[in-house]
C-alpha atoms as a PDB file:
ATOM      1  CA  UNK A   1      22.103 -12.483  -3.910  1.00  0.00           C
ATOM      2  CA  UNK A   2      20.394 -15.017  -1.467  1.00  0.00           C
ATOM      3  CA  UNK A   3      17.484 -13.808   0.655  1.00  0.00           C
ATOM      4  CA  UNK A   4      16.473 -15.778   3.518  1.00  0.00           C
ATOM      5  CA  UNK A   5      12.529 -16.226   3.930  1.00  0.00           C
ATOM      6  CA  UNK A   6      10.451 -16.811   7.421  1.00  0.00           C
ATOM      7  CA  UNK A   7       8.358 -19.914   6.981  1.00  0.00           C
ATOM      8  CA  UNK A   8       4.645 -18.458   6.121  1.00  0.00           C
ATOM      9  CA  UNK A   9       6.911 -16.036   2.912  1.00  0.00           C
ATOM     10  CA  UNK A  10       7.759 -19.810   1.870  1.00  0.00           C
ATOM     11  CA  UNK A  11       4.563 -21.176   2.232  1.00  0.00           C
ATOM     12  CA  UNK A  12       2.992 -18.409   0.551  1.00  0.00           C
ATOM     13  CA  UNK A  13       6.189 -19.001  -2.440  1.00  0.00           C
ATOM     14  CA  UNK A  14       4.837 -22.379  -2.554  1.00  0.00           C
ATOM     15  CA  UNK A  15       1.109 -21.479  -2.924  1.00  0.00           C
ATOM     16  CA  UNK A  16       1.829 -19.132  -5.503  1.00  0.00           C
ATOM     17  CA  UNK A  17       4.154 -22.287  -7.569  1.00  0.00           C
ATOM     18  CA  UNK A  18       1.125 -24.390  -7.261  1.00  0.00           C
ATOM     19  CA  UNK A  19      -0.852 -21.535  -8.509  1.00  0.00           C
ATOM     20  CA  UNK A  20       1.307 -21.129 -12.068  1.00  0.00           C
ATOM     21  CA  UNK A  21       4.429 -19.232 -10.911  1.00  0.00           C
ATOM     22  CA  UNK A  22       7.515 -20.908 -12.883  1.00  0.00           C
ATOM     23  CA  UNK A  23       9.728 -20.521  -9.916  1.00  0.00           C
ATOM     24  CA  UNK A  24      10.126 -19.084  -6.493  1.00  0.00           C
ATOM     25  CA  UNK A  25      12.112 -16.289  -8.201  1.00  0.00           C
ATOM     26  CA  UNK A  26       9.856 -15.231 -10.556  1.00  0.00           C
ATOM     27  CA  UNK A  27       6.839 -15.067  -7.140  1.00  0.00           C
ATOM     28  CA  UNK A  28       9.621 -12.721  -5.488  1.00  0.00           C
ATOM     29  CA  UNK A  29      10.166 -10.702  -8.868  1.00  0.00           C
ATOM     30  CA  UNK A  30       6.397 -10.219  -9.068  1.00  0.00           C
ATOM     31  CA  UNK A  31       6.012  -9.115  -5.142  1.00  0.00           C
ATOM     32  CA  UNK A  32       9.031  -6.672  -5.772  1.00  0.00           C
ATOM     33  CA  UNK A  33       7.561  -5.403  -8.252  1.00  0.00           C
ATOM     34  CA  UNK A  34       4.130  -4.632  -6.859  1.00  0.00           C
ATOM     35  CA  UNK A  35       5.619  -3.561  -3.985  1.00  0.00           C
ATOM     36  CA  UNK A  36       7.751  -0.785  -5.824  1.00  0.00           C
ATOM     37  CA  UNK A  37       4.301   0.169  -7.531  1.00  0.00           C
ATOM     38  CA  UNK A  38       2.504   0.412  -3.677  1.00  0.00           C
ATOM     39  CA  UNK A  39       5.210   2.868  -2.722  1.00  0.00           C
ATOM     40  CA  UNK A  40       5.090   5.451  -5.330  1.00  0.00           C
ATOM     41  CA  UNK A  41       0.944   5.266  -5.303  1.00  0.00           C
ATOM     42  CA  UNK A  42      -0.625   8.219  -4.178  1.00  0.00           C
ATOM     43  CA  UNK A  43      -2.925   7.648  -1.154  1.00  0.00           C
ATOM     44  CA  UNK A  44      -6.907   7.812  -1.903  1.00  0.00           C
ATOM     45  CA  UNK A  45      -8.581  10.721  -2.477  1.00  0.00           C
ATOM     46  CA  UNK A  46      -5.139  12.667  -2.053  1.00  0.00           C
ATOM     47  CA  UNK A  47      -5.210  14.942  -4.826  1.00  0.00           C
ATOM     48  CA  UNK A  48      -9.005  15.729  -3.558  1.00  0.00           C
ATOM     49  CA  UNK A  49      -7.574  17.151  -0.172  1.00  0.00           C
ATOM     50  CA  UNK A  50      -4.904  18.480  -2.118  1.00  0.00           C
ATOM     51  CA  UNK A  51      -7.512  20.751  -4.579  1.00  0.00           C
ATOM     52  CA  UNK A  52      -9.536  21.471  -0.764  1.00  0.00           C
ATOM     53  CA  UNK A  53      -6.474  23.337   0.195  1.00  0.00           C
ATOM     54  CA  UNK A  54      -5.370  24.815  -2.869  1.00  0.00           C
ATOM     55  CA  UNK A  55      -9.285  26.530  -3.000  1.00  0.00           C
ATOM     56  CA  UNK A  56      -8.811  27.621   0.959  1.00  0.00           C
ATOM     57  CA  UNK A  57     -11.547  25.154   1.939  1.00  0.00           C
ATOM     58  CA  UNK A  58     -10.274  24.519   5.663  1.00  0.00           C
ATOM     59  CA  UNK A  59     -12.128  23.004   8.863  1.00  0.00           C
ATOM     60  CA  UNK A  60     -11.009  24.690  11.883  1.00  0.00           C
ATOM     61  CA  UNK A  61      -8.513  22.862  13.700  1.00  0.00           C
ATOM     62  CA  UNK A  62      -8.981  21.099  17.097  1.00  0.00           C
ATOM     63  CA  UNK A  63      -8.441  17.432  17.759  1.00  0.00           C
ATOM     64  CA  UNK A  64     -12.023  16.849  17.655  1.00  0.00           C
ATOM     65  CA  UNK A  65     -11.838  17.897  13.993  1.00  0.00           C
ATOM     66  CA  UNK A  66      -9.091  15.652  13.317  1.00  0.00           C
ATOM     67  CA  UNK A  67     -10.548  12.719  14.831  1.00  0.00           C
ATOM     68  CA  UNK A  68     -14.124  13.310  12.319  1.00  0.00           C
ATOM     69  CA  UNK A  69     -11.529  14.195   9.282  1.00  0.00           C
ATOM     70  CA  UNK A  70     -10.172  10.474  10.408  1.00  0.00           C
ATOM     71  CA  UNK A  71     -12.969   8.851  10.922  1.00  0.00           C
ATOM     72  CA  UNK A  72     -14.754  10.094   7.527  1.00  0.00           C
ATOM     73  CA  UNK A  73     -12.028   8.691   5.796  1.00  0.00           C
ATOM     74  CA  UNK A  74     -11.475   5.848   7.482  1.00  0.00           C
END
């Protein structure tokens, strides 16, 4: 399989060469596999809101609440 790269990926493939990496595949095995790890992370503090809920813990809901919840979390 070929992948074509935009110009700062291949700078960044070069950086990481420089850096140690044995070859440009092994930088794009490591970033695919990090990446795969980011996707199946669960988001901070998730199962906290998640043990809120389960205990009935609720704000009342308006979008001024929603903006705090963001902002406190932000």
């Amino acid at each position: 399989m070929k992948i074509e790269l935009t110009e700062p990926i291949e700078q960044f493939v070069r950086r990481q060469i420089v850096k140690g990496y044995a070859s440009p595949s092994e930088v794009a095995r490591q970033a695919f596999l990090r990446w795969m790890d980011e996707e199946n992370e669960v988001p901070p503090r998730a199962q906290e809101k998640l043990d809120q809920a389960a205990a009935g813990r609720f704000r009342k809901g308006s979008r001024a609440t929603v903006r705090k919840i963001i902002a406190a979390n932000a």
